[in-house]
C-alpha atoms as a PDB file:
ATOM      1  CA  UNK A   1     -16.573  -6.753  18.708  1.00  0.00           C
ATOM      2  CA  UNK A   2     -17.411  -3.336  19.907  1.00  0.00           C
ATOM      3  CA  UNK A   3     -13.728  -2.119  19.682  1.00  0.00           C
ATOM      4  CA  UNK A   4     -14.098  -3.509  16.049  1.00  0.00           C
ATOM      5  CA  UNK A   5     -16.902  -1.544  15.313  1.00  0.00           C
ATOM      6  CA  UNK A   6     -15.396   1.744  17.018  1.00  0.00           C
ATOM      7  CA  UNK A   7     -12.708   1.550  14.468  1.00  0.00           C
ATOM      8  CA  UNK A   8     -14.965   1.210  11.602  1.00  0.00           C
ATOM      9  CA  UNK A   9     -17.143   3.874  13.173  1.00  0.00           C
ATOM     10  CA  UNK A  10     -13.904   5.802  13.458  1.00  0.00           C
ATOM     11  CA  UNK A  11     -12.519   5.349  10.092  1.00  0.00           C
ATOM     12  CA  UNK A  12     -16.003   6.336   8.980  1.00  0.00           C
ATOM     13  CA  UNK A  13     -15.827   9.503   9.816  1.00  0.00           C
ATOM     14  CA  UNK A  14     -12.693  10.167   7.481  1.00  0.00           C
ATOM     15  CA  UNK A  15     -14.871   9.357   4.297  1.00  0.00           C
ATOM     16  CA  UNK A  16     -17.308   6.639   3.005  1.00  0.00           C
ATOM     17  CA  UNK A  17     -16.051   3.159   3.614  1.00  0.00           C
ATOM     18  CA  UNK A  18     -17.444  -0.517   2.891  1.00  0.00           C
ATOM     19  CA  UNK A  19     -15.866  -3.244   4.638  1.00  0.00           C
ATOM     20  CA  UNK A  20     -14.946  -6.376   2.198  1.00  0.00           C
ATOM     21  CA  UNK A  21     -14.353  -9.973   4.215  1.00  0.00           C
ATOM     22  CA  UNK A  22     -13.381 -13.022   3.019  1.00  0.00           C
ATOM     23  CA  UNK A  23     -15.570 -15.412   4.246  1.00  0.00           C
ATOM     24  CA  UNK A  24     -19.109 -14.412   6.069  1.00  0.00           C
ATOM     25  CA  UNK A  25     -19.247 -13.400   9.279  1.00  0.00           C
ATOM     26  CA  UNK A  26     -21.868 -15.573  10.602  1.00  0.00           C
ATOM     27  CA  UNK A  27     -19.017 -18.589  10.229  1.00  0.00           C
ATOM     28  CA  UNK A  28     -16.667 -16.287  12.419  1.00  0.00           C
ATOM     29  CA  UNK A  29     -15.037 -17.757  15.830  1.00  0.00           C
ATOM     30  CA  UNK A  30     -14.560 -14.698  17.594  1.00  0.00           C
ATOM     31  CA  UNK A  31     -13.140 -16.851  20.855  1.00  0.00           C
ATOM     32  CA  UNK A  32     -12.734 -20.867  21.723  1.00  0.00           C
ATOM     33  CA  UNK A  33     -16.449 -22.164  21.227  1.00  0.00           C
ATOM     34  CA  UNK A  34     -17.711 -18.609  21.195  1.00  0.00           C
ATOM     35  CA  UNK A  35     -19.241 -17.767  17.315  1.00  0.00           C
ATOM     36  CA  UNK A  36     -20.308 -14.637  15.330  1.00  0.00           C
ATOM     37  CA  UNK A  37     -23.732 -15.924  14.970  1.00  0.00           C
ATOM     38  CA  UNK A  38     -24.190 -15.835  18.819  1.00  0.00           C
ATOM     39  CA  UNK A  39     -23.244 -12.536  19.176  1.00  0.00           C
ATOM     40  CA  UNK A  40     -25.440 -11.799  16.678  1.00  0.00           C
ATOM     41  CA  UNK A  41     -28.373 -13.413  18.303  1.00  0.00           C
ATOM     42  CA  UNK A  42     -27.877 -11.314  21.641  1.00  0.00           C
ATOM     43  CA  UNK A  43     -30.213  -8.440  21.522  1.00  0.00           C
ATOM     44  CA  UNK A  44     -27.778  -6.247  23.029  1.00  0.00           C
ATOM     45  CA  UNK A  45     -25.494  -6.059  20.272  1.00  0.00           C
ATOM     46  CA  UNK A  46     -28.409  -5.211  17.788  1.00  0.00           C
ATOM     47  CA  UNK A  47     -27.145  -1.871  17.020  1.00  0.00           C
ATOM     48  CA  UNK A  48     -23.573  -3.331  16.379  1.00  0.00           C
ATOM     49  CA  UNK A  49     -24.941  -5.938  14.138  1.00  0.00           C
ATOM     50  CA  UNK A  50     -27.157  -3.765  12.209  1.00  0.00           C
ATOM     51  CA  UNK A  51     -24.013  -1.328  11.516  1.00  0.00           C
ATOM     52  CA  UNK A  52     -21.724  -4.502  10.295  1.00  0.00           C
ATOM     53  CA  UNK A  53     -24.823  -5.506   7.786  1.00  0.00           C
ATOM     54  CA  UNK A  54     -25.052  -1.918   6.585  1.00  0.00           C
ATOM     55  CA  UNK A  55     -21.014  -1.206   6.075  1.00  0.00           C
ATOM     56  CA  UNK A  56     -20.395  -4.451   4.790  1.00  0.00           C
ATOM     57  CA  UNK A  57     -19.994  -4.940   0.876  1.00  0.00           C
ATOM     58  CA  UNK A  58     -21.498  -8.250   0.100  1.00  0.00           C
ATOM     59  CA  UNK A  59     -19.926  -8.598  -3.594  1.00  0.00           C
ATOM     60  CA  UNK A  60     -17.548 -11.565  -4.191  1.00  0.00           C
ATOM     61  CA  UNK A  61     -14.505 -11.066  -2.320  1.00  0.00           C
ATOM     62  CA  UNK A  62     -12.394 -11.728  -5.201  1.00  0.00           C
ATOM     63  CA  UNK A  63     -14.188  -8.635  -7.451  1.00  0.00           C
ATOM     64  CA  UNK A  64     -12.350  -6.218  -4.676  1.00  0.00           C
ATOM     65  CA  UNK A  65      -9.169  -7.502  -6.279  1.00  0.00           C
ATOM     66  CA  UNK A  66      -7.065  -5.912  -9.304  1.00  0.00           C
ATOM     67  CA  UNK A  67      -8.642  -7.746 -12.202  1.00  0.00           C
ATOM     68  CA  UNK A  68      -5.933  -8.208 -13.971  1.00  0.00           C
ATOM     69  CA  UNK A  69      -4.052  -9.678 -11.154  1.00  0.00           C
ATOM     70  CA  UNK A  70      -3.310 -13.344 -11.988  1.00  0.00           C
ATOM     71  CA  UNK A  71      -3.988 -16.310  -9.489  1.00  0.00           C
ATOM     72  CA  UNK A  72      -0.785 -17.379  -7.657  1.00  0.00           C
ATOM     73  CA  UNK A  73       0.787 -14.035  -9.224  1.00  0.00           C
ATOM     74  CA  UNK A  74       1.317 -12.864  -5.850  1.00  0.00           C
ATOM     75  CA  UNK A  75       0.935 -14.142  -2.111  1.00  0.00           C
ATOM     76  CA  UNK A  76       0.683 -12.550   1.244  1.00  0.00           C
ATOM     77  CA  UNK A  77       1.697 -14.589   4.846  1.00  0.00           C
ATOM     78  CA  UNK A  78       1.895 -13.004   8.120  1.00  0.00           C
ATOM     79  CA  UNK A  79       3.054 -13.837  11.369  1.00  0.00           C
ATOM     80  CA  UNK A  80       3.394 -17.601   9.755  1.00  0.00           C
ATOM     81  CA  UNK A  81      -0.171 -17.626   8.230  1.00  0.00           C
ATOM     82  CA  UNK A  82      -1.452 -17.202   4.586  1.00  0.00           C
ATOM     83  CA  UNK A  83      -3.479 -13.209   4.913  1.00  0.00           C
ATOM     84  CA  UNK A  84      -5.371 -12.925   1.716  1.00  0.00           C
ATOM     85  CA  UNK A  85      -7.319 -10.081   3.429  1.00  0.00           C
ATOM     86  CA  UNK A  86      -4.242  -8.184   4.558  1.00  0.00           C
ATOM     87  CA  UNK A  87      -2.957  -8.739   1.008  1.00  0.00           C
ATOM     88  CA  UNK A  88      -6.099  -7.372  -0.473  1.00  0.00           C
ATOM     89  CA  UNK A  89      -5.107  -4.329   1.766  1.00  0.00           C
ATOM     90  CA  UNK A  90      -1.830  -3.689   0.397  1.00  0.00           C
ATOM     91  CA  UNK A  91      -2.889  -4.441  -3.053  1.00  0.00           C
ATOM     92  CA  UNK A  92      -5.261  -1.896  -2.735  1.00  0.00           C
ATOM     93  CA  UNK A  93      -3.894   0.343  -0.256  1.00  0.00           C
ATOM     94  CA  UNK A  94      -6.957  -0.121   1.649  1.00  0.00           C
ATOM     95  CA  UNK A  95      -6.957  -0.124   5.571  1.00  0.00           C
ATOM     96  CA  UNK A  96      -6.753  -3.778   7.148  1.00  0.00           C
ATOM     97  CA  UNK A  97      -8.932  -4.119  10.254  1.00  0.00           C
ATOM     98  CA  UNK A  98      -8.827  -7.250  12.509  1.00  0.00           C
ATOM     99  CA  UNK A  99     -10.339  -8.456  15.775  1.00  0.00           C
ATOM    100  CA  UNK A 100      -8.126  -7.420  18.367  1.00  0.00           C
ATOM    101  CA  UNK A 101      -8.128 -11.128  18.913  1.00  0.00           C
ATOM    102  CA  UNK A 102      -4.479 -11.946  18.969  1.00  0.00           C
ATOM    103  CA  UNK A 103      -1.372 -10.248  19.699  1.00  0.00           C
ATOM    104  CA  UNK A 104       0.397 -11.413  16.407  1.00  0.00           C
ATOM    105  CA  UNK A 105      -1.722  -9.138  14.292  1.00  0.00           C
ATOM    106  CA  UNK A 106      -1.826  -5.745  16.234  1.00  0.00           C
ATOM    107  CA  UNK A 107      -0.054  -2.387  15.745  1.00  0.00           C
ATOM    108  CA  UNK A 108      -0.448   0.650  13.107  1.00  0.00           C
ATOM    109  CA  UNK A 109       1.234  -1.282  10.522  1.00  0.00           C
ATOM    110  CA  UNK A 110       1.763  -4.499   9.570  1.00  0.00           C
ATOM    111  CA  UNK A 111       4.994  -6.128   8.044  1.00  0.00           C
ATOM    112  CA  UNK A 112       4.267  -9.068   5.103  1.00  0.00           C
ATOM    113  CA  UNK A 113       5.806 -11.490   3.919  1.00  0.00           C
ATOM    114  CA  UNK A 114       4.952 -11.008   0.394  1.00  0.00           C
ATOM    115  CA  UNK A 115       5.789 -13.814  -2.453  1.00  0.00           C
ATOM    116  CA  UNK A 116       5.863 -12.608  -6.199  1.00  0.00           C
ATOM    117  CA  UNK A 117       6.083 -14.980  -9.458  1.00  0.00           C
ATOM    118  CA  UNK A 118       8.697 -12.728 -11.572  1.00  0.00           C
ATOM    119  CA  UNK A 119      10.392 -13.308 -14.719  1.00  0.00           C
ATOM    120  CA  UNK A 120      14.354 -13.654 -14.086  1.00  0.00           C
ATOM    121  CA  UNK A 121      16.629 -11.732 -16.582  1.00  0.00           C
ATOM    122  CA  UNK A 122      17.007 -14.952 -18.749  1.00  0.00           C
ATOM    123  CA  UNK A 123      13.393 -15.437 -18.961  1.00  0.00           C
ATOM    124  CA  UNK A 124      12.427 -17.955 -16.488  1.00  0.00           C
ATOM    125  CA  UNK A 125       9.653 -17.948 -13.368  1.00  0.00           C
ATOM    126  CA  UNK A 126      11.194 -17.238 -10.058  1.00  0.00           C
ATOM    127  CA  UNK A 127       9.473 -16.727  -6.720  1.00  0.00           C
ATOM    128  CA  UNK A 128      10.947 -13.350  -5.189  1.00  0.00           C
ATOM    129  CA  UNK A 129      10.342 -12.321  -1.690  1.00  0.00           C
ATOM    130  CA  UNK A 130      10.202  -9.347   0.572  1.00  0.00           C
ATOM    131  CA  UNK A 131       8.613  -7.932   3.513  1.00  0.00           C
ATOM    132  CA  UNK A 132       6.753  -4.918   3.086  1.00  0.00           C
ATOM    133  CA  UNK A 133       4.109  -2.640   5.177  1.00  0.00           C
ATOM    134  CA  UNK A 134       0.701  -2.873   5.451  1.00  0.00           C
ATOM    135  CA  UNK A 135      -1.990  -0.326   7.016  1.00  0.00           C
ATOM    136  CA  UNK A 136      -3.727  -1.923  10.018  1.00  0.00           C
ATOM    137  CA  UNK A 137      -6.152  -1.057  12.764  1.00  0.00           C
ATOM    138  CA  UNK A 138      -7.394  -3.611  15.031  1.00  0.00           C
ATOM    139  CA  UNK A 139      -8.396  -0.818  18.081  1.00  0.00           C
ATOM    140  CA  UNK A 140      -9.323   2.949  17.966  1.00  0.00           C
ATOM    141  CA  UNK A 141      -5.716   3.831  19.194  1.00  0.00           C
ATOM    142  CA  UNK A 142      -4.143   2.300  16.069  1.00  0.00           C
ATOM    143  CA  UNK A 143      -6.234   4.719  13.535  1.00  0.00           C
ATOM    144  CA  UNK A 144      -4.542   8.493  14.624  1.00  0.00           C
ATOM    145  CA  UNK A 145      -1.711   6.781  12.270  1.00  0.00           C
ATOM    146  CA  UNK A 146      -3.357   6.780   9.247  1.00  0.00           C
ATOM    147  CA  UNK A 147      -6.213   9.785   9.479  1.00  0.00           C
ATOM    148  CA  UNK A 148      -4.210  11.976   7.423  1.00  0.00           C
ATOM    149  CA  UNK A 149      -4.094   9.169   4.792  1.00  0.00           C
ATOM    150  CA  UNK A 150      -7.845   8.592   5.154  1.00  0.00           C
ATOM    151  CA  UNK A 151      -8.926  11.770   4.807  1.00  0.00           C
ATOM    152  CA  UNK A 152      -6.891  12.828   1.731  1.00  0.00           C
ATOM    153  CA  UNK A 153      -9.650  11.266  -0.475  1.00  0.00           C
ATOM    154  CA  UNK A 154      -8.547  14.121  -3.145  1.00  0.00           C
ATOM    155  CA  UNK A 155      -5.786  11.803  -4.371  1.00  0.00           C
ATOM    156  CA  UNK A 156      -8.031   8.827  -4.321  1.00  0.00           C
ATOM    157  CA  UNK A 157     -10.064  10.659  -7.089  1.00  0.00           C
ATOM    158  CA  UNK A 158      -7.021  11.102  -9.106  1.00  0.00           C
ATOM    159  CA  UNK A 159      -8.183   7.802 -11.601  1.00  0.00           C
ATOM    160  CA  UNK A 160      -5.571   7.885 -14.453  1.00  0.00           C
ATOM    161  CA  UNK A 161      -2.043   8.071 -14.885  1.00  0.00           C
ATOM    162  CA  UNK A 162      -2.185  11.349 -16.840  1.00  0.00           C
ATOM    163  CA  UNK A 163      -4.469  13.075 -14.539  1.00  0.00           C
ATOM    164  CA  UNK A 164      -1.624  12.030 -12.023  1.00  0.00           C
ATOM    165  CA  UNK A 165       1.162  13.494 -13.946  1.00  0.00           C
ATOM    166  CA  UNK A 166      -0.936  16.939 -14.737  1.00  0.00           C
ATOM    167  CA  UNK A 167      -1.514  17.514 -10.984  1.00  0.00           C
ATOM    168  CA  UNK A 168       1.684  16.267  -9.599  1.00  0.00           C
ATOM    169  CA  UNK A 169       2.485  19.444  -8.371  1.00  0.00           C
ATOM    170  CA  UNK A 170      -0.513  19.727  -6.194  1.00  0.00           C
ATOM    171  CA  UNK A 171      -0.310  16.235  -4.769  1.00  0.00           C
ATOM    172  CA  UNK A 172       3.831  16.399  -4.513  1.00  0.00           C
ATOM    173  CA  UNK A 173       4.788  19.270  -3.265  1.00  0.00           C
ATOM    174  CA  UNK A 174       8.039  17.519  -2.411  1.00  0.00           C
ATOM    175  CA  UNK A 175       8.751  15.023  -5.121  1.00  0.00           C
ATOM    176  CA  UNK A 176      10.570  16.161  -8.764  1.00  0.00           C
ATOM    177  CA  UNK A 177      10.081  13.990 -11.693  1.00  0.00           C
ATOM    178  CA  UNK A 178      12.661  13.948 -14.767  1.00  0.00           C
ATOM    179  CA  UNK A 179      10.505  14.715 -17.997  1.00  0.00           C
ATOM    180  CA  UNK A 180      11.017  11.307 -18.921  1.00  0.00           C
ATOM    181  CA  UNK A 181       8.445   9.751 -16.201  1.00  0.00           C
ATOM    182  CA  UNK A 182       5.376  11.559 -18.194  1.00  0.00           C
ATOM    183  CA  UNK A 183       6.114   8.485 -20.945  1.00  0.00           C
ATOM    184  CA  UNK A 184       6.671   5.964 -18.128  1.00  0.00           C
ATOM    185  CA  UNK A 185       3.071   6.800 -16.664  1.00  0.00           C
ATOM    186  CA  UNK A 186       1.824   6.677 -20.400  1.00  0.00           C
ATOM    187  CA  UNK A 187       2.576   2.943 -20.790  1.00  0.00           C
ATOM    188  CA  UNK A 188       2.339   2.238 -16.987  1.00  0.00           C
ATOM    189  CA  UNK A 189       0.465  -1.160 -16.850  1.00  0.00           C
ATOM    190  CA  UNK A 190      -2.721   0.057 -15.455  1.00  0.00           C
ATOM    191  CA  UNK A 191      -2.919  -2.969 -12.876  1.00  0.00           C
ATOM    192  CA  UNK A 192       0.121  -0.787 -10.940  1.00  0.00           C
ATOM    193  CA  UNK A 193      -1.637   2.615 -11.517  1.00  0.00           C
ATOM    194  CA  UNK A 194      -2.987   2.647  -7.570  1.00  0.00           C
ATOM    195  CA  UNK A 195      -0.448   0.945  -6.263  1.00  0.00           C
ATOM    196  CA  UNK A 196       1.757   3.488  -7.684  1.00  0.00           C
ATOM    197  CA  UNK A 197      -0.160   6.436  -6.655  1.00  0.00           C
ATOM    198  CA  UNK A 198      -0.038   5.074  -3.213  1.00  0.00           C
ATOM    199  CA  UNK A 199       3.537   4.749  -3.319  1.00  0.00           C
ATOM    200  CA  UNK A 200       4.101   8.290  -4.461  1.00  0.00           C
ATOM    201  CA  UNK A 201       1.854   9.300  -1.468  1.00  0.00           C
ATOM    202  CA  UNK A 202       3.959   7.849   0.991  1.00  0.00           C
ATOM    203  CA  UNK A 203       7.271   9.020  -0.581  1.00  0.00           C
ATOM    204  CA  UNK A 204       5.315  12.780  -0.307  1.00  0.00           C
ATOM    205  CA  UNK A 205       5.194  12.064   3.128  1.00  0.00           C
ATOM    206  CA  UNK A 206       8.331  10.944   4.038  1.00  0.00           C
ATOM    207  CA  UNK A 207       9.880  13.881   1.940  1.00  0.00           C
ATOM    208  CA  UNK A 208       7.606  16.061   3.846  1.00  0.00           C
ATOM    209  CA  UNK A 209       8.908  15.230   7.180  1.00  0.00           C
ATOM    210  CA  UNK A 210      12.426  14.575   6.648  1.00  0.00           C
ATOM    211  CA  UNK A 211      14.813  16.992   8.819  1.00  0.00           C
ATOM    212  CA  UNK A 212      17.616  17.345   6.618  1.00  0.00           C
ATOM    213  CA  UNK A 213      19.580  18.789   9.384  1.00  0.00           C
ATOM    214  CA  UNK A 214      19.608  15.754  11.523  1.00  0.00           C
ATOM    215  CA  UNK A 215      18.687  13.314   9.092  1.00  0.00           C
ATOM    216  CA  UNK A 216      20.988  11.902   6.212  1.00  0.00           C
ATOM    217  CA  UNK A 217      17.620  10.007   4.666  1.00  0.00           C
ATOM    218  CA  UNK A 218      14.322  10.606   5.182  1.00  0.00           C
ATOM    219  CA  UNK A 219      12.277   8.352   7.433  1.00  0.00           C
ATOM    220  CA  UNK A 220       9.718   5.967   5.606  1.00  0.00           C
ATOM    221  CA  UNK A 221       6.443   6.350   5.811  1.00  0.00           C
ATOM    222  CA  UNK A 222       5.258   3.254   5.103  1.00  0.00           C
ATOM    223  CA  UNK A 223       7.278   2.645   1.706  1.00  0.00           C
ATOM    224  CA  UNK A 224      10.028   0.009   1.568  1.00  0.00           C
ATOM    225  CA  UNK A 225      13.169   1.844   0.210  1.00  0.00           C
ATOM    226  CA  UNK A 226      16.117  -0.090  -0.749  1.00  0.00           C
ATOM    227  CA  UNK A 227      19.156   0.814  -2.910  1.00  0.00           C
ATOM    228  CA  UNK A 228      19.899  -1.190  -5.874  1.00  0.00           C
ATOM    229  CA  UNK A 229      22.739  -3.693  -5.453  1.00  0.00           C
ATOM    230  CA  UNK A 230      26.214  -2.699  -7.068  1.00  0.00           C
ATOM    231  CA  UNK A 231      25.936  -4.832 -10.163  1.00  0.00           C
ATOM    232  CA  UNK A 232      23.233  -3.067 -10.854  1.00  0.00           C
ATOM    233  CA  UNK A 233      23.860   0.655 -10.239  1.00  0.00           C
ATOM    234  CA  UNK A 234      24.352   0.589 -14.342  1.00  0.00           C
ATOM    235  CA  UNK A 235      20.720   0.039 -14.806  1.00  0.00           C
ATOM    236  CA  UNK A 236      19.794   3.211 -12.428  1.00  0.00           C
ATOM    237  CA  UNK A 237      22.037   5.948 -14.571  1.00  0.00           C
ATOM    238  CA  UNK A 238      19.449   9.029 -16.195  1.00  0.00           C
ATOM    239  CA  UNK A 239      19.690  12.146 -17.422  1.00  0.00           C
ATOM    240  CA  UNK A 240      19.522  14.488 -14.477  1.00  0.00           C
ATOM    241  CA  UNK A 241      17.425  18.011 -15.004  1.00  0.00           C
ATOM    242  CA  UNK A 242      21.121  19.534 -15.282  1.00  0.00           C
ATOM    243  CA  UNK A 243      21.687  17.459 -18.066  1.00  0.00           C
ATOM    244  CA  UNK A 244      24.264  14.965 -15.766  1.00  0.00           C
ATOM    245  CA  UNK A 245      24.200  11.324 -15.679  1.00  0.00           C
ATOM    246  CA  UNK A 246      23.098  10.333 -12.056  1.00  0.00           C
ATOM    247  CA  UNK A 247      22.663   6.700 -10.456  1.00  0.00           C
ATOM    248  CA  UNK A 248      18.890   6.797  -9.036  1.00  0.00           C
ATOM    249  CA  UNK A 249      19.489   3.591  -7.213  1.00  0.00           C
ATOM    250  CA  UNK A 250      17.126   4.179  -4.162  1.00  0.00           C
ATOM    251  CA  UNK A 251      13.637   2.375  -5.660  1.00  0.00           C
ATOM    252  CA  UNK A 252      10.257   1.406  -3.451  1.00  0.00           C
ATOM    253  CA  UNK A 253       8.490  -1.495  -4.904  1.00  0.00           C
ATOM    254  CA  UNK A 254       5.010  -1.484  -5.969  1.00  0.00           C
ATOM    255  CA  UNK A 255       3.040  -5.092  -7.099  1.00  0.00           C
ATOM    256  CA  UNK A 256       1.672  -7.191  -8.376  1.00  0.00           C
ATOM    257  CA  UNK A 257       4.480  -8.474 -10.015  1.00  0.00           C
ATOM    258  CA  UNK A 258       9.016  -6.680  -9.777  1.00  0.00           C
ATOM    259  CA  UNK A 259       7.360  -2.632 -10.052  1.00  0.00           C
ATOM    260  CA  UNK A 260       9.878  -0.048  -9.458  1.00  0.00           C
ATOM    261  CA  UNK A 261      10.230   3.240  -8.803  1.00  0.00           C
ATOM    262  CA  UNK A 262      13.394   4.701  -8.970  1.00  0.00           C
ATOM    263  CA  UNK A 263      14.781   8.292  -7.434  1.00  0.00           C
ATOM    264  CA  UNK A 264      17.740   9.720  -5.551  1.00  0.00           C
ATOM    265  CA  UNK A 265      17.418  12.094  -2.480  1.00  0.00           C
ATOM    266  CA  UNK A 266      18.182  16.269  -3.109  1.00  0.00           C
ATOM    267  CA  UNK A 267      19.009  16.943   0.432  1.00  0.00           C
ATOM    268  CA  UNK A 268      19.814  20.512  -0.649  1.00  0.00           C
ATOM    269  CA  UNK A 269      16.391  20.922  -1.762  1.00  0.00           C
ATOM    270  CA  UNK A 270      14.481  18.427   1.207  1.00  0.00           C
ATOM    271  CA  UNK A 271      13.233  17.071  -1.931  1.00  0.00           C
ATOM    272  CA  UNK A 272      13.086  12.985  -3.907  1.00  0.00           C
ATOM    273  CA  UNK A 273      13.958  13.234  -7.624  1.00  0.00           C
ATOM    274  CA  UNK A 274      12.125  10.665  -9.672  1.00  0.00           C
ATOM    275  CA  UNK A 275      13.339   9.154 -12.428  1.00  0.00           C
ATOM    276  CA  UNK A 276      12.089   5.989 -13.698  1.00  0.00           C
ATOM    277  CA  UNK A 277       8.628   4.288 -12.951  1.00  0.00           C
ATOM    278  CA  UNK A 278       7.382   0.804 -14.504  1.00  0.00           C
ATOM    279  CA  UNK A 279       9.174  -2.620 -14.752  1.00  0.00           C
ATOM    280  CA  UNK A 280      12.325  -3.894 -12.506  1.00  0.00           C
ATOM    281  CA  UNK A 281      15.153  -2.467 -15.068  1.00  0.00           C
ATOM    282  CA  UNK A 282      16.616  -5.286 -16.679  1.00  0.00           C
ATOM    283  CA  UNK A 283      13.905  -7.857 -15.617  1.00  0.00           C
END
């Protein structure tokens, strides 16, 4: 418990923070026939305690969530267990903490298993699956990972999809959209709008440390990049800036539900080229 509270006391110092749980704490096992409520009750853990009670946000777990995020839309498992927390995380691209209580959930990041109801090309519900990252701290050492990230909270004020596009530039530096995003960003569904700024921030980072000289693709900060499958290069084709048709077929995914974002690399330029933003093309 007091590494627990050194990371929220740590992560606290980056900006404001409330910390949203599931379930209350007093009905925490925090080891075998060792509870929450007796740690509580021993006087030398006061100051702990009364921390917890201030940081902690005591609304309805489920009002932390995307409102317009549909039950059974979207489920989260990790290391063979159901995480709605963790999933809450990466929904919100919040920080995860845990108890450093078991070995299965430790590390900087996190990868999910995360299950998606889509709609298949003919029009039917399928569930799709995919592992993807998720920011985590269980001790102090974990946080030096994601300070950068939690002390940007200019982005975080960033609150609609045109303010986004107007001030791409200043966010990023290392990103180039096609003109055509602007309308993709217009009609973005606005249950992806964080998700997607999150996903542009990590993209910004991984342009922004890729060593083109060494490195054929950048490395990925935290996004899942995948290119699109053959059969469907078709589907990734734009208008380049030059006024060429180009296959964007690298995409990271964003949820709930099949989000994409699709670009292709500029290695001349140590720049990402975005083209497309919304919907899994063709879906």
């Amino acid at each position: 418990m007091s590494e627990f509270v050194g990371v929220l006391k740590e992560a606290k110092k980056w900006r404001e923070i409330s910390l949203v749980t599931q379930s209350p704490f007093r009905s925490g096992a925090l080891a075998r026939g060792y509870y929450y409520q007796q740690w509580a009750a021993d006087n030398r853990n006061r100051n702990h305690r009364q921390f917890l009670a201030a940081l902690r946000n005591r609304a309805p777990f489920a009002e932390a969530l995307p409102q317009n995020v549909s039950p059974g839309e979207v489920e989260y498992e990790c290391a063979g267990e159901r995480v709605e927390g963790i999933g809450a995380a990466h929904m919100m691209d919040s920080l995860a903490v845990s108890l450093p209580v078991s070995l299965a959930w430790t590390g900087a990041w996190l990868d999910v298993t995360v299950r998606r109801l889509v709609e298949t090309e003919v029009g039917d519900l399928a569930m799709e699956e995919a592992t993807e990252p998720v920011r985590h701290s269980a001790c102090r050492a974990d946080l030096s990972t994601h300070e950068k990230w939690g002390c940007s909270a200019g982005l975080d004020a960033v609150d609609s999809p045109q303010q986004l596009w107007d001030q791409r530039a200043d966010f990023f530096p290392h990103l180039q959209f096609l003109p055509r995003v602007q309308d993709d960003l217009a009609t973005l569904d606005l249950k992806w709008f964080a998700p997607v700024r999150s996903l542009l921030a990590r993209l910004e980072a991984s342009a922004a440390l890729w060593n083109t000289d060494d490195e054929r693709v950048p490395q990925w900060q935290g996004a899942k990049v995948t290119p699109e499958g053959e059969q469907r290069k078709k589907l990734c084709e734009f208008t380049d800036l030059n006024g060429a048709v180009e296959c964007f077929d690298l995409h990271g995914r964003f949820t709930p539900g099949p989000g994409r974002l699709h670009f292709r690399l500029v290695r001349e330029e140590g720049a990402l080229r975005v083209a497309y933003i919304g919907r899994k093309r063709g879906a």
